[in-house]
PDB file of N, CA and C in Angstrom:
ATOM      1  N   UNK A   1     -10.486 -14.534  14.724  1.00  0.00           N
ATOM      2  CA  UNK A   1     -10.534 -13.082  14.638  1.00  0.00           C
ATOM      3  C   UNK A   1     -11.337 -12.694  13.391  1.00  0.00           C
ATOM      4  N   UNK A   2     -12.412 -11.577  13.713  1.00  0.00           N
ATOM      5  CA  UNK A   2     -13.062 -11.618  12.741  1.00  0.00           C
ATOM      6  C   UNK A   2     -12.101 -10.044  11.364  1.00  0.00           C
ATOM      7  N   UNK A   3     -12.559  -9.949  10.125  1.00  0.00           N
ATOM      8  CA  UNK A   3     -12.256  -9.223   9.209  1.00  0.00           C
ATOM      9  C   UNK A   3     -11.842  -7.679   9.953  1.00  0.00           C
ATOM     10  N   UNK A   4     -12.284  -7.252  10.414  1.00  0.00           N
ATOM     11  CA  UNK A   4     -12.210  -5.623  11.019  1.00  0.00           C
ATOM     12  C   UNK A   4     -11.274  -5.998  12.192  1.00  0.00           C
ATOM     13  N   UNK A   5     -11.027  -7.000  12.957  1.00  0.00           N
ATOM     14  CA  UNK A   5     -10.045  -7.327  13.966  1.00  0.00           C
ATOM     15  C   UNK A   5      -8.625  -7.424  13.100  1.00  0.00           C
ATOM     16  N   UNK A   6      -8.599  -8.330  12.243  1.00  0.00           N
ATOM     17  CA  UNK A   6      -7.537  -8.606  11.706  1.00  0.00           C
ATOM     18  C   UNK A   6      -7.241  -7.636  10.805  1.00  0.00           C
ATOM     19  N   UNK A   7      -7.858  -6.378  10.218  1.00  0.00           N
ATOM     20  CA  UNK A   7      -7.334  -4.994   9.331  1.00  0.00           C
ATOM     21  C   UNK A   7      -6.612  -4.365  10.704  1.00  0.00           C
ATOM     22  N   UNK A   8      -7.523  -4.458  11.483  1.00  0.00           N
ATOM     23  CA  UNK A   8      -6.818  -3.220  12.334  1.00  0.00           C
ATOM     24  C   UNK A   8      -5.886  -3.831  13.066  1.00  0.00           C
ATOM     25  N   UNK A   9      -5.427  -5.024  13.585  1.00  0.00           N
ATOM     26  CA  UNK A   9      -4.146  -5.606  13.647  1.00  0.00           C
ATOM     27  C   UNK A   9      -3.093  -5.231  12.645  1.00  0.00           C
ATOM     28  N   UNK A  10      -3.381  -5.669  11.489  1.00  0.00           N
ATOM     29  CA  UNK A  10      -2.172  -5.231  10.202  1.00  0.00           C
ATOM     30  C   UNK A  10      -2.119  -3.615  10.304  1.00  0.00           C
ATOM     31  N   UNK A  11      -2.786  -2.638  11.087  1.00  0.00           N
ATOM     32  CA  UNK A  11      -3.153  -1.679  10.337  1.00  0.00           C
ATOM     33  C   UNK A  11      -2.155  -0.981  11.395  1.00  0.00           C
ATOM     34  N   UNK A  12      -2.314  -1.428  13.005  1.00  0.00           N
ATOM     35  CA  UNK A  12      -1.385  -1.055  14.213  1.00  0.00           C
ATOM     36  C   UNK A  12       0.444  -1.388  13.825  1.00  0.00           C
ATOM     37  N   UNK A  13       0.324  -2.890  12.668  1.00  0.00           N
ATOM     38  CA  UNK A  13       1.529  -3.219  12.896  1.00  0.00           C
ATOM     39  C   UNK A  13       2.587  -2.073  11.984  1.00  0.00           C
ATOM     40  N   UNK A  14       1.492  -1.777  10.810  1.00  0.00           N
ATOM     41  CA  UNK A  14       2.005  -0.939   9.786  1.00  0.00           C
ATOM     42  C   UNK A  14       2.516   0.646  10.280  1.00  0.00           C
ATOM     43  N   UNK A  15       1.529   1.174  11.472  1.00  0.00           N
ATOM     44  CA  UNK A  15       2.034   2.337  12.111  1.00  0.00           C
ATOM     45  C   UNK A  15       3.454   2.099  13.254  1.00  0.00           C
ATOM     46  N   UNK A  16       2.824   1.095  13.734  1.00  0.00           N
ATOM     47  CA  UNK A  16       4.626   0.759  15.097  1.00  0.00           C
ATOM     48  C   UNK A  16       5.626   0.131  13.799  1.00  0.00           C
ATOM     49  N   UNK A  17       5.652   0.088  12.832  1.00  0.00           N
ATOM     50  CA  UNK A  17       6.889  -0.014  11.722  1.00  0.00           C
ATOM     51  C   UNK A  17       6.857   1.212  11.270  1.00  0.00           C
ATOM     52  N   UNK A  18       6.076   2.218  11.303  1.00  0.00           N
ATOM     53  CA  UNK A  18       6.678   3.293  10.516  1.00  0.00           C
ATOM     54  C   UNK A  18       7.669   4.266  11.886  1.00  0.00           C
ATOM     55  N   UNK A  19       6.891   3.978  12.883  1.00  0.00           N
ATOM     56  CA  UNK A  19       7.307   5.054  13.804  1.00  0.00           C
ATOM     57  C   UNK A  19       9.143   4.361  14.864  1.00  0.00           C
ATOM     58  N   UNK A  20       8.706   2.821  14.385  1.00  0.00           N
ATOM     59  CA  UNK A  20       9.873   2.500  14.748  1.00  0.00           C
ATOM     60  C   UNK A  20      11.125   2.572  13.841  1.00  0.00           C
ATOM     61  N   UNK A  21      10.757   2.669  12.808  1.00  0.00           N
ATOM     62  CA  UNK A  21      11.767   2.874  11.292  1.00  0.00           C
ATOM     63  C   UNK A  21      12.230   1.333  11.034  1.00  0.00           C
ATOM     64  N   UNK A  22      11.473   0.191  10.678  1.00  0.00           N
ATOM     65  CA  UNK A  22      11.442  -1.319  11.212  1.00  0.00           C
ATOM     66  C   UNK A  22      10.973  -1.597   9.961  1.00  0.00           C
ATOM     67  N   UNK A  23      12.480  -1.431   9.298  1.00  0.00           N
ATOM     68  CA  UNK A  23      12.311  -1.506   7.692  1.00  0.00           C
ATOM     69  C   UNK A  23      12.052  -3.007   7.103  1.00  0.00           C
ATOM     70  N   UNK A  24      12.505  -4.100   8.697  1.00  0.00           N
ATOM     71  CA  UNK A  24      12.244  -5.386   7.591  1.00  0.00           C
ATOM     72  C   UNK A  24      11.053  -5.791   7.774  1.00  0.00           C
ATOM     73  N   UNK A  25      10.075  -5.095   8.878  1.00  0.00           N
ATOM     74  CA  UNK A  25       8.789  -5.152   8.942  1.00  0.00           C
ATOM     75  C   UNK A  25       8.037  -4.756   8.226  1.00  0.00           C
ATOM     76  N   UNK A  26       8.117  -3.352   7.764  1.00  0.00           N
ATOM     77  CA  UNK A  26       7.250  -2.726   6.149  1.00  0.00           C
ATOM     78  C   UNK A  26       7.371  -3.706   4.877  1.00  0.00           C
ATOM     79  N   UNK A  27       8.811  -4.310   5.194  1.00  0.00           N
ATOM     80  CA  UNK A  27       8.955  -4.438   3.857  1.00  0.00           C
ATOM     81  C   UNK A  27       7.866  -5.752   3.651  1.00  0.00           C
ATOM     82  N   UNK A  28       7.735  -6.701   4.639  1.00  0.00           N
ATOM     83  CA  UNK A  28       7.238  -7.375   4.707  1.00  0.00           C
ATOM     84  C   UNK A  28       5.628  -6.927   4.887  1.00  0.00           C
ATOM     85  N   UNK A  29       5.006  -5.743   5.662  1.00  0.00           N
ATOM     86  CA  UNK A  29       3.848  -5.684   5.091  1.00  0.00           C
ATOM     87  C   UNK A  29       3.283  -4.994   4.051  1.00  0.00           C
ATOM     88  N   UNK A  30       4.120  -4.234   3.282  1.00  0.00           N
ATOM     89  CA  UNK A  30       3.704  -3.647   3.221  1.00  0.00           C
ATOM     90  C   UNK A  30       4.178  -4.311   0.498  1.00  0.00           C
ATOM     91  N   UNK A  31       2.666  -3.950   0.214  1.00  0.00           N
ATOM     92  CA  UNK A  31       2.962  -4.695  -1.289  1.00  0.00           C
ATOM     93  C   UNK A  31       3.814  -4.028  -2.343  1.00  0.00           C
ATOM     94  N   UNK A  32       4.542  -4.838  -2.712  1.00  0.00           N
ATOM     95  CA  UNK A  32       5.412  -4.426  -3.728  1.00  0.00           C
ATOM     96  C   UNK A  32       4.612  -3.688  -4.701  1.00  0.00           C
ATOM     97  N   UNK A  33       3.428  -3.794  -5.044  1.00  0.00           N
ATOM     98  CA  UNK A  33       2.729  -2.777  -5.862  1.00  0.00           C
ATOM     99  C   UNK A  33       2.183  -1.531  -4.970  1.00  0.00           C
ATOM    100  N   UNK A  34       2.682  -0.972  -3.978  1.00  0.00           N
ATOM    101  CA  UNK A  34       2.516   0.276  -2.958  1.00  0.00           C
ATOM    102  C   UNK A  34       2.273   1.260  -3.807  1.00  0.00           C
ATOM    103  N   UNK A  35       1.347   1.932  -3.777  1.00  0.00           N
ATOM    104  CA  UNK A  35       1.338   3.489  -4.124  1.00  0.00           C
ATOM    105  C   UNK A  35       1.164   4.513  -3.118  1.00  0.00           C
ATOM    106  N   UNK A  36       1.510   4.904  -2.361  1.00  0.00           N
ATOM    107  CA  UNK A  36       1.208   6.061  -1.234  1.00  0.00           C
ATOM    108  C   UNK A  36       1.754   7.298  -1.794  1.00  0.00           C
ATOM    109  N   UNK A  37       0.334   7.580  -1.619  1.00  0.00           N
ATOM    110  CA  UNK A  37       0.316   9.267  -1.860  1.00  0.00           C
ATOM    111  C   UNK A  37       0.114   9.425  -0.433  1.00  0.00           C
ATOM    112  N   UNK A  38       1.278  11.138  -0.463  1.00  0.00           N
ATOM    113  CA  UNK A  38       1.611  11.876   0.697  1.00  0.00           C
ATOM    114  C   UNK A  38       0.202  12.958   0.483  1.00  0.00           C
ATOM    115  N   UNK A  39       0.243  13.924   1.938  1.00  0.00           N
ATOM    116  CA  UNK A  39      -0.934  14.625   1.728  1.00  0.00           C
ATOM    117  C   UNK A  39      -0.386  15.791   0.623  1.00  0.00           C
ATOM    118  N   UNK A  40       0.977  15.735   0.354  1.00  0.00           N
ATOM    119  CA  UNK A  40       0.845  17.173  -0.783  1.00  0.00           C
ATOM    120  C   UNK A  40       0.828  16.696  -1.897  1.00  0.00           C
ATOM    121  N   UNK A  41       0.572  15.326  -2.076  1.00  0.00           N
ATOM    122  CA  UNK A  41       0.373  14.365  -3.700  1.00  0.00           C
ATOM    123  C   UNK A  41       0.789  13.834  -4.120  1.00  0.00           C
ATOM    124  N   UNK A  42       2.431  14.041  -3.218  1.00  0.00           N
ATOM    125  CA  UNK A  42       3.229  13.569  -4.004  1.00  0.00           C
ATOM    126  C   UNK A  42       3.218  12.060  -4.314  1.00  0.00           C
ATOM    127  N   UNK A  43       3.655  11.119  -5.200  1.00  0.00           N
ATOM    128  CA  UNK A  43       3.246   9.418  -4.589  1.00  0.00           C
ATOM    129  C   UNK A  43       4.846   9.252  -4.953  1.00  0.00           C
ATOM    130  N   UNK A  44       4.274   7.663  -3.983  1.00  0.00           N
ATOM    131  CA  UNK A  44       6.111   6.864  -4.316  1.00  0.00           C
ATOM    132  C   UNK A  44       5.489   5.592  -4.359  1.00  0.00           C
ATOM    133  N   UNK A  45       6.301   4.702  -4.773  1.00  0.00           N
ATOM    134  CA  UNK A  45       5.652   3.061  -4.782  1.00  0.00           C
ATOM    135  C   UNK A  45       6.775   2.503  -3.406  1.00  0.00           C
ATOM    136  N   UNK A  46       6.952   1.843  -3.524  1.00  0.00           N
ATOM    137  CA  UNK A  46       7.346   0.837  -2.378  1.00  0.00           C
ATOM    138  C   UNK A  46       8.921   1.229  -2.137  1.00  0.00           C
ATOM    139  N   UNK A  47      10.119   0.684  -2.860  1.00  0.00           N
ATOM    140  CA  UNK A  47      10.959   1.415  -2.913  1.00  0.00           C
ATOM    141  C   UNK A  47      11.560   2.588  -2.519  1.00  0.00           C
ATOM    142  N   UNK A  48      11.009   3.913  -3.228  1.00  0.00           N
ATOM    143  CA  UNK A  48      10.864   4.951  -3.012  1.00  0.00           C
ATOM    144  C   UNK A  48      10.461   5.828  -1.751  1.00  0.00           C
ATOM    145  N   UNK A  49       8.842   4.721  -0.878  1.00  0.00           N
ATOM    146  CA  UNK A  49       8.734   4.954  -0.013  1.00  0.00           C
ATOM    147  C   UNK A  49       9.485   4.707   1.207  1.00  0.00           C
ATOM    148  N   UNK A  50      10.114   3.440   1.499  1.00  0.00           N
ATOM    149  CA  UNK A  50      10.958   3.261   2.211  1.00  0.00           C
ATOM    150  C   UNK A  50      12.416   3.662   2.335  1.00  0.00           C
ATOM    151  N   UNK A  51      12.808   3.877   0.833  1.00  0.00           N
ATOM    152  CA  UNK A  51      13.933   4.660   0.572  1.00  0.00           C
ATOM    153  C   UNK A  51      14.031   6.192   1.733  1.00  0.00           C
ATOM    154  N   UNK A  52      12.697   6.419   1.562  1.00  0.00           N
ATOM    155  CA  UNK A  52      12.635   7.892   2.318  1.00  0.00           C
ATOM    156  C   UNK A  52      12.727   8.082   3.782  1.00  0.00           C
ATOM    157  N   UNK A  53      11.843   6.783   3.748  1.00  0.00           N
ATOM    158  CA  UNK A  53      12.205   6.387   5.437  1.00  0.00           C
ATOM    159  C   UNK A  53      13.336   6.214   5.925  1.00  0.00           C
ATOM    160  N   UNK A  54      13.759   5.553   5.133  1.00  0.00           N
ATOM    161  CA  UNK A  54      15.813   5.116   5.419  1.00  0.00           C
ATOM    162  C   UNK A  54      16.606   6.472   5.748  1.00  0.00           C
ATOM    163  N   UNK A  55      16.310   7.377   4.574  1.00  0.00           N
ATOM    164  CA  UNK A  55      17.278   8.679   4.624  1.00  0.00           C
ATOM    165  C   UNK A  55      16.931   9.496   5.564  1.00  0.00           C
ATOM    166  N   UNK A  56      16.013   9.145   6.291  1.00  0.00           N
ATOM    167  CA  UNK A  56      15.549  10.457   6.958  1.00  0.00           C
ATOM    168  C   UNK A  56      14.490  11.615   6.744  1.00  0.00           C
ATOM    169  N   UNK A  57      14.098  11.599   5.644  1.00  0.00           N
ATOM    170  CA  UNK A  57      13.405  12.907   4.662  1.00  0.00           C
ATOM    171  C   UNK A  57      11.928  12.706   5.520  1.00  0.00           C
ATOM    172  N   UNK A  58      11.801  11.730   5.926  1.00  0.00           N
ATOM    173  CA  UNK A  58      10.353  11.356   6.495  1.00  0.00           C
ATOM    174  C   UNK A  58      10.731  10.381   7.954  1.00  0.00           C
ATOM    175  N   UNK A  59       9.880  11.045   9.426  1.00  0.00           N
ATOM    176  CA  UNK A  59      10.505  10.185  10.495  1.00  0.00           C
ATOM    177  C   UNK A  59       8.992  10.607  11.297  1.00  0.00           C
ATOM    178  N   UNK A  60       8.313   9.074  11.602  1.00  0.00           N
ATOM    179  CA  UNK A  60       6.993   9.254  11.678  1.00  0.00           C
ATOM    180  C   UNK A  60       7.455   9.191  13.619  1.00  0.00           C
ATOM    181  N   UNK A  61       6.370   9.666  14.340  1.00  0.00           N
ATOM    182  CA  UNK A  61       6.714  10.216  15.769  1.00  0.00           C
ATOM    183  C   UNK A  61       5.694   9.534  16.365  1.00  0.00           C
ATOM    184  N   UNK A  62       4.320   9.792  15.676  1.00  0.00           N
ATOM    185  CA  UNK A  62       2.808   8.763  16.192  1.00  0.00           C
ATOM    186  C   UNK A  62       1.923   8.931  14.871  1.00  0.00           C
ATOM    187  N   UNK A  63       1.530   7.887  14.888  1.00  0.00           N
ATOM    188  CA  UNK A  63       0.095   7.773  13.854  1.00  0.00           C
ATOM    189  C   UNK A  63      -1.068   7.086  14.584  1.00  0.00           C
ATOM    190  N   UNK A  64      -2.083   7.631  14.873  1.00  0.00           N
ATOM    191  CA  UNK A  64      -3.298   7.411  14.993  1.00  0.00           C
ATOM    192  C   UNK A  64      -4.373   7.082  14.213  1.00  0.00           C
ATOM    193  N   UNK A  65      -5.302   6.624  14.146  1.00  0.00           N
ATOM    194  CA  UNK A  65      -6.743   6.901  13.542  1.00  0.00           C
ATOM    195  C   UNK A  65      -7.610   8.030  14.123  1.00  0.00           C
ATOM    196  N   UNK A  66      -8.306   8.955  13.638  1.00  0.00           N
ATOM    197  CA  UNK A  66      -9.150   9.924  14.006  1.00  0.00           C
ATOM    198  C   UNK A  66     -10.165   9.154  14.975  1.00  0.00           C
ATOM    199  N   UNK A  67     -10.484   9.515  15.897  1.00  0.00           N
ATOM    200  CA  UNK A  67     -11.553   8.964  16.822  1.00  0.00           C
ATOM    201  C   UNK A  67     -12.344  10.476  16.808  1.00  0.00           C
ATOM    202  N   UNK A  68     -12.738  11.393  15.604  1.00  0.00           N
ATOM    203  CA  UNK A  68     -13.976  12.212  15.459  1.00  0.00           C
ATOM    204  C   UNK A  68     -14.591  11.376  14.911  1.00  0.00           C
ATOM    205  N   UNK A  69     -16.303  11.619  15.768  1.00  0.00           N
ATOM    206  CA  UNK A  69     -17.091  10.843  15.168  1.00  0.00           C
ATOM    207  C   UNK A  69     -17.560  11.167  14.053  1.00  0.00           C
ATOM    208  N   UNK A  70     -17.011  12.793  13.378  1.00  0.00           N
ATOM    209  CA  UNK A  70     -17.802  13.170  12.057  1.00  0.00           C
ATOM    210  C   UNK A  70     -17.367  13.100  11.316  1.00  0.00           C
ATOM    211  N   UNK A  71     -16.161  11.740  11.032  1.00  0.00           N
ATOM    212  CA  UNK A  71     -14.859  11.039   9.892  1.00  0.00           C
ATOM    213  C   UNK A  71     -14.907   9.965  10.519  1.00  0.00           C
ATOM    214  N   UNK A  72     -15.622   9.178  10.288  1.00  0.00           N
ATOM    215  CA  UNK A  72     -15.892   7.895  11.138  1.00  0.00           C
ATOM    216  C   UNK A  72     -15.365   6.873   9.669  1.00  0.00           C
ATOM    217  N   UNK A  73     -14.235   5.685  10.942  1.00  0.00           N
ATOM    218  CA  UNK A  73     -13.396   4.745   9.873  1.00  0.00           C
ATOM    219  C   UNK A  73     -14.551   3.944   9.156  1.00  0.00           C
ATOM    220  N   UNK A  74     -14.242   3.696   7.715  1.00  0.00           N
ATOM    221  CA  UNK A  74     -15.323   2.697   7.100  1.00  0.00           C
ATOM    222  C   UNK A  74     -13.959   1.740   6.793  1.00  0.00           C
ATOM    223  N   UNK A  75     -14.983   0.040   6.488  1.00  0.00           N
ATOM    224  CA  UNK A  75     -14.340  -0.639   5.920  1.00  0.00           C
ATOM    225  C   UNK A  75     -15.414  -1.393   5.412  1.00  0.00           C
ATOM    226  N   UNK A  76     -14.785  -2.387   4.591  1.00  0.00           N
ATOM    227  CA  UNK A  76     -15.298  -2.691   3.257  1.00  0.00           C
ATOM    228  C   UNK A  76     -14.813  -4.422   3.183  1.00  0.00           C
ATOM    229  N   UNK A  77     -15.546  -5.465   3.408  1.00  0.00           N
ATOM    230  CA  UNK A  77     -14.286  -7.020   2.999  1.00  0.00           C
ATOM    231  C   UNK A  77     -15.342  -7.476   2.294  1.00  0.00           C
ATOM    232  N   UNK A  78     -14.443  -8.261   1.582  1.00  0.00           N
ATOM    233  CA  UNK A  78     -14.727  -8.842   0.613  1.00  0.00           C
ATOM    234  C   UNK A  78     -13.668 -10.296   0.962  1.00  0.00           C
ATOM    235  N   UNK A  79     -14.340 -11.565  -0.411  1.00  0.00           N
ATOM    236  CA  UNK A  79     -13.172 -12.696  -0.001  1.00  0.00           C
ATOM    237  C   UNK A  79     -11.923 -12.850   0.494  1.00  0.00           C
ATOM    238  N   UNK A  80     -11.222 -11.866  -0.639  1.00  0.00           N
ATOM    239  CA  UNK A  80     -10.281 -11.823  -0.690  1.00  0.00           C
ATOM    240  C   UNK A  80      -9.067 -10.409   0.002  1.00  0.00           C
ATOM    241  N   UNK A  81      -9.936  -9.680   0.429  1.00  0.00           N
ATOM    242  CA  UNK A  81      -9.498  -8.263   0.151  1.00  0.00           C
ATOM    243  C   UNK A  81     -10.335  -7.128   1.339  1.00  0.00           C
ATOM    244  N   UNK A  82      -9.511  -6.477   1.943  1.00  0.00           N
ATOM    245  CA  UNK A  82     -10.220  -5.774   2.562  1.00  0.00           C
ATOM    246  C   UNK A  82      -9.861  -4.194   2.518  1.00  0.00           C
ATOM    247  N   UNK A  83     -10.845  -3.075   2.771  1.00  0.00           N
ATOM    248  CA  UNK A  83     -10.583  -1.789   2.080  1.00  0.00           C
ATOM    249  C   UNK A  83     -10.595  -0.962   3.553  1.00  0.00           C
ATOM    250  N   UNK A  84     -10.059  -0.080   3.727  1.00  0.00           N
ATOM    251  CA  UNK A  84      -9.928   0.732   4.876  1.00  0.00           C
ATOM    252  C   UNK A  84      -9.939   2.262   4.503  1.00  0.00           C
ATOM    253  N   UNK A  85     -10.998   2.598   4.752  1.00  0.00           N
ATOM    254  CA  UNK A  85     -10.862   4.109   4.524  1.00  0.00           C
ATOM    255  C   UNK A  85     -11.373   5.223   5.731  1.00  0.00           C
ATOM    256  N   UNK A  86     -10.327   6.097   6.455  1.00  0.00           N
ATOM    257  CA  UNK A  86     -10.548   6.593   6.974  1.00  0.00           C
ATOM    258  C   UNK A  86      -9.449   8.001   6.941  1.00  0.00           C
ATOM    259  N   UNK A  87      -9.460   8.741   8.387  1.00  0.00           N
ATOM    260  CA  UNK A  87      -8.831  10.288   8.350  1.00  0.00           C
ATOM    261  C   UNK A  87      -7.198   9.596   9.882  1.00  0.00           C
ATOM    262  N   UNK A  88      -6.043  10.022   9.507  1.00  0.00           N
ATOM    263  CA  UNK A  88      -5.367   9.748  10.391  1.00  0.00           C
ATOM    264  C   UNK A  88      -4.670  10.849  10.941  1.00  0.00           C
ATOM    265  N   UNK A  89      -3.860  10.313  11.934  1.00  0.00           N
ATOM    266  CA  UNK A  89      -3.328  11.969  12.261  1.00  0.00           C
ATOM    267  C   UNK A  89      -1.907  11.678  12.118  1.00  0.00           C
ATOM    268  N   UNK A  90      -1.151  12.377  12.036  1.00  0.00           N
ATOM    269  CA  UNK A  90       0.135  12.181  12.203  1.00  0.00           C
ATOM    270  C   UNK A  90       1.113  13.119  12.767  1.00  0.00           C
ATOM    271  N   UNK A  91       2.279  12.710  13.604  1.00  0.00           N
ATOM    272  CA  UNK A  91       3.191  13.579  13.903  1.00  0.00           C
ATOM    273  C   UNK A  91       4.660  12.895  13.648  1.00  0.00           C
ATOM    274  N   UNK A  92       5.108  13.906  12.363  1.00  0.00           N
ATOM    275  CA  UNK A  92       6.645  13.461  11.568  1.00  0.00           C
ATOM    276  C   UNK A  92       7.598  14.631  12.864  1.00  0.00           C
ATOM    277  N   UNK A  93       9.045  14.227  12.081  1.00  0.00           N
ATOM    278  CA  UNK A  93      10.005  14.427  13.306  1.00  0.00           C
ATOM    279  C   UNK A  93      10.489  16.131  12.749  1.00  0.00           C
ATOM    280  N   UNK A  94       9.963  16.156  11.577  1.00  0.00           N
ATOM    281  CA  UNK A  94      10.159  18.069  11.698  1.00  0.00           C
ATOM    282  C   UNK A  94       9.059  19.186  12.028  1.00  0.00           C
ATOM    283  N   UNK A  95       8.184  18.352  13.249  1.00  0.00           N
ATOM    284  CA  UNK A  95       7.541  19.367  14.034  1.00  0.00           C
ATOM    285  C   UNK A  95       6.104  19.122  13.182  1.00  0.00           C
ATOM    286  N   UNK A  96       5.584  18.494  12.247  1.00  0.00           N
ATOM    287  CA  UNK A  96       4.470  18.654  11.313  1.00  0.00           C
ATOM    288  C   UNK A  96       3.505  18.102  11.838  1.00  0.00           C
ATOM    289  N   UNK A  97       2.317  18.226  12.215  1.00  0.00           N
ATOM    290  CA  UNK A  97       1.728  17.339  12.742  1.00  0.00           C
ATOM    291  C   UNK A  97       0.169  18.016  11.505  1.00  0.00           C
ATOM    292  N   UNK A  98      -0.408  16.326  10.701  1.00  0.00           N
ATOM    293  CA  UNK A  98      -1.281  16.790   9.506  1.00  0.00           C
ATOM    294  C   UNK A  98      -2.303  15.928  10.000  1.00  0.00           C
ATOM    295  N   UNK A  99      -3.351  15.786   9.502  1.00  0.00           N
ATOM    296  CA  UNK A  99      -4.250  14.870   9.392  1.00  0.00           C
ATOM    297  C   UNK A  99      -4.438  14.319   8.447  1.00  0.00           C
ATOM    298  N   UNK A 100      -4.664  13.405   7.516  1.00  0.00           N
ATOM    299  CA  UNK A 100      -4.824  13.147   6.118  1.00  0.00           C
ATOM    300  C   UNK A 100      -5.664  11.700   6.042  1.00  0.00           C
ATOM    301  N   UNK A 101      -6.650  12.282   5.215  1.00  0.00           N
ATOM    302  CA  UNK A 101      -7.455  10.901   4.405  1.00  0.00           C
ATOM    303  C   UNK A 101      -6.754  10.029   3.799  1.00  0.00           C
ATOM    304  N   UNK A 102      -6.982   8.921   4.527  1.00  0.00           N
ATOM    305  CA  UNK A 102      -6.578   7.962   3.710  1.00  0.00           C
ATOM    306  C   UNK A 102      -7.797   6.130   3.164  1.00  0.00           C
ATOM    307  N   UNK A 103      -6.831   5.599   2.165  1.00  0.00           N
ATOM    308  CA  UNK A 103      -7.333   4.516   1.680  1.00  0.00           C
ATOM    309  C   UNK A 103      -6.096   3.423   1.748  1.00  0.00           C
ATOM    310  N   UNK A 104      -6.608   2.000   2.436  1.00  0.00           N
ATOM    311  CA  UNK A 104      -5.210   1.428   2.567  1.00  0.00           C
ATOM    312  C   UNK A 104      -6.360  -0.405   2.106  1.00  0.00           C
ATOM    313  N   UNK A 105      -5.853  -0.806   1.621  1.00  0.00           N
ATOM    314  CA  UNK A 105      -6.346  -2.188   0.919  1.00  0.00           C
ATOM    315  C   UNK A 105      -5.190  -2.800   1.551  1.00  0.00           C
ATOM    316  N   UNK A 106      -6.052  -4.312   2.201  1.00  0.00           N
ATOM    317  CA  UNK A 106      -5.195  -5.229   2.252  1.00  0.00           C
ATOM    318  C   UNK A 106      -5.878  -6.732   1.712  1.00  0.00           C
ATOM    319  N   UNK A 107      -4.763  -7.131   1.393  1.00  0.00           N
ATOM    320  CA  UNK A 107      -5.435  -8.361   0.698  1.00  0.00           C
ATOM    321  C   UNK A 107      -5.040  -9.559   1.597  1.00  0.00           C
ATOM    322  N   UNK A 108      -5.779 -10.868   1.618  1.00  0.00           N
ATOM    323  CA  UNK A 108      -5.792 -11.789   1.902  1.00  0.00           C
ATOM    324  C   UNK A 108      -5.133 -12.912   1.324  1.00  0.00           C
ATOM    325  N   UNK A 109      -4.163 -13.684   1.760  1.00  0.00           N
ATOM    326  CA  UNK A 109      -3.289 -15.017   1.218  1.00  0.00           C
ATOM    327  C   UNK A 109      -4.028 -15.734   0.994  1.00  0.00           C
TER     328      UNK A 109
END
């Protein structure tokens, strides 16, 4: 499997764990050095983020990638490391449905 096969594998598994609430799956992909910023700024690291997931405060419904071609996904590999930057969509469980830019790095064992 080449570099862009295997991001967007990790990248499907990371959305069917958020939307399934498949906390021992995040935990496992997702790096103890996490920073996710939400689209209103707020950030959480790893902990924090899943913490939220647990309580409820956040309950993801579908996440997509944008398929507009005028936010078209880039990626970026390198040896060790690969960079993903694109626009996603999302629909959480209190009716919100956002789009938001994102940047998601994954690194290589």
């Amino acid at each position: 499997m080449d570099e862009m096969n295997d991001v967007l594998g990790f990248e499907a598994h990371r959305c069917e764990a958020m939307i399934a609430a498949d906390f021992a799956a995040l935990d496992r992909l997702l790096s103890d050095a996490l920073t996710w910023t939400h689209a209103s700024a707020r950030q959480d690291d790893k902990a924090s983020f899943l913490a939220g997931l647990r309580g409820g405060h956040t309950r993801y419904l579908e996440i997509r990638r944008s398929e507009e071609p005028s936010v078209p996904m880039t990626m970026r590999h390198w040896p060790h490391a690969s960079l993903n930057l694109g626009v996603g969509e999302q629909h959480r469980g209190y009716a919100q449905h956002s789009f938001a830019a994102g940047c998601r790095a994954w690194r290589r064992h």
